[in-house]
Protein backbone atom coordinates (compact mmCIF):
# COMPACT_ATOMS: atom_id res chain seq x y z
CA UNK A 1 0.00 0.00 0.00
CA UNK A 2 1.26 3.57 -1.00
CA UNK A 3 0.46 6.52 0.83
CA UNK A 4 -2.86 7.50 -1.15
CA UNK A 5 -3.94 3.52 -0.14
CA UNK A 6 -3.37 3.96 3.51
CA UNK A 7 -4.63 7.54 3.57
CA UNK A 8 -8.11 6.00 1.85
CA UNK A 9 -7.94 2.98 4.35
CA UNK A 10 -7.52 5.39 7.68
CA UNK A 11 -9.72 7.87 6.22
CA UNK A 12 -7.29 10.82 6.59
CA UNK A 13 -5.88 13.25 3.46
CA UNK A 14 -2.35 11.85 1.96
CA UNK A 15 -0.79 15.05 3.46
CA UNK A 16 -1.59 13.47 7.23
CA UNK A 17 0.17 10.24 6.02
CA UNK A 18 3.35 12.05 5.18
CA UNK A 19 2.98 14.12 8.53
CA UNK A 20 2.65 11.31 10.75
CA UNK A 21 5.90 10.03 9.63
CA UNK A 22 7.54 13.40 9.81
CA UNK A 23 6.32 13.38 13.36
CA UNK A 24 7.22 10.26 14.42
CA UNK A 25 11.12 10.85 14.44
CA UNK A 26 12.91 11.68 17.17
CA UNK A 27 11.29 14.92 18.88
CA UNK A 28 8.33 14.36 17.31
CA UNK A 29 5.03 14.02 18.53
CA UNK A 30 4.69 10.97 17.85
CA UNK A 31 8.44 10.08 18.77
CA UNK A 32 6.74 7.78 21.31
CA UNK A 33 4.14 6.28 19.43
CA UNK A 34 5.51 6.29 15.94
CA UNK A 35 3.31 5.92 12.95
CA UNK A 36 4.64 2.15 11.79
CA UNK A 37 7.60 2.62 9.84
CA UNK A 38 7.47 1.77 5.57
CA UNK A 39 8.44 -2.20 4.28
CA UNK A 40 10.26 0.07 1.95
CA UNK A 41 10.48 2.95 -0.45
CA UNK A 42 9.67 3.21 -4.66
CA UNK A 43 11.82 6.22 -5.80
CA UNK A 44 10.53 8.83 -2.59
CA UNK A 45 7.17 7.26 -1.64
CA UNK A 46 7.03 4.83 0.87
CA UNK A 47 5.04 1.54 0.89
CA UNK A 48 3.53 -0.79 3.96
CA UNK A 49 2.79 -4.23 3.26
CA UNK A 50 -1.17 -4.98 2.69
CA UNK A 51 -1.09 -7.42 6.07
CA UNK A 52 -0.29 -4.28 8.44
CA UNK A 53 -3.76 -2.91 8.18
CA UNK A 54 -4.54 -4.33 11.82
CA UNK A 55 -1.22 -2.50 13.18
CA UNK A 56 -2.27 0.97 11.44
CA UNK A 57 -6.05 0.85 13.27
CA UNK A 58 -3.98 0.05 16.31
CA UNK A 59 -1.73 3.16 15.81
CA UNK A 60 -4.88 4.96 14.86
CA UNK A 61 -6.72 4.10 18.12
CA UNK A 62 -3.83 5.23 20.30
CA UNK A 63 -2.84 8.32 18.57
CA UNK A 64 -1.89 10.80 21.17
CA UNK A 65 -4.16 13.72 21.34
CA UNK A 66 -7.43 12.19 19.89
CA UNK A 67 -10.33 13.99 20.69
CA UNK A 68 -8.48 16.35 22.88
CA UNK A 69 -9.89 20.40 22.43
CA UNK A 70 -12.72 19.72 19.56
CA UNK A 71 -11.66 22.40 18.06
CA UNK A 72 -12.58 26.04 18.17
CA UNK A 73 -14.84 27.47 20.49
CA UNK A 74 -18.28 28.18 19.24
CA UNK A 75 -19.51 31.75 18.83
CA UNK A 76 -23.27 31.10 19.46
CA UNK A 77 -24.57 31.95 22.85
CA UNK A 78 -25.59 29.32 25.44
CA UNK A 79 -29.22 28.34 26.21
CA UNK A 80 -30.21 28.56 28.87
């Protein structure tokens, strides 16, 4: 699986692929949960081996900061 295959599989954008990695080295913020590392690499682009699908939801479930803020703030007043 490229990154556009495991981007579609996690439903995330390609760009969020390429930034978990990036964030998963060292002083990262993912350095201690790294996004599982590529089987390998064709020319640039990484690849993951179709049987790690199970280790990707894993990753997925435990990714640091899930749910955490929900974003920002709503503007409309509270009922009351």
């Amino acid at each position: 699986m490229d990154r556009e295959a495991v981007a579609k599989f996690l439903g995330v954008s390609v760009k969020s692929i390429s930034q978990y990695l990036t964030e998963s080295r060292e002083g990262g913020r993912y350095a201690d949960h790294p996004f599982p590392k590529p089987d390998g690499r064709i020319g640039r682009g990484p690849w993951w081996n179709k049987k790690r699908k199970a280790e990707f939801l894993k990753w997925q479930e435990a990714r640091p900061g899930r749910g955490v803020g929900g974003g920002r703030p709503s503007h409309k007043p509270k009922s009351a």
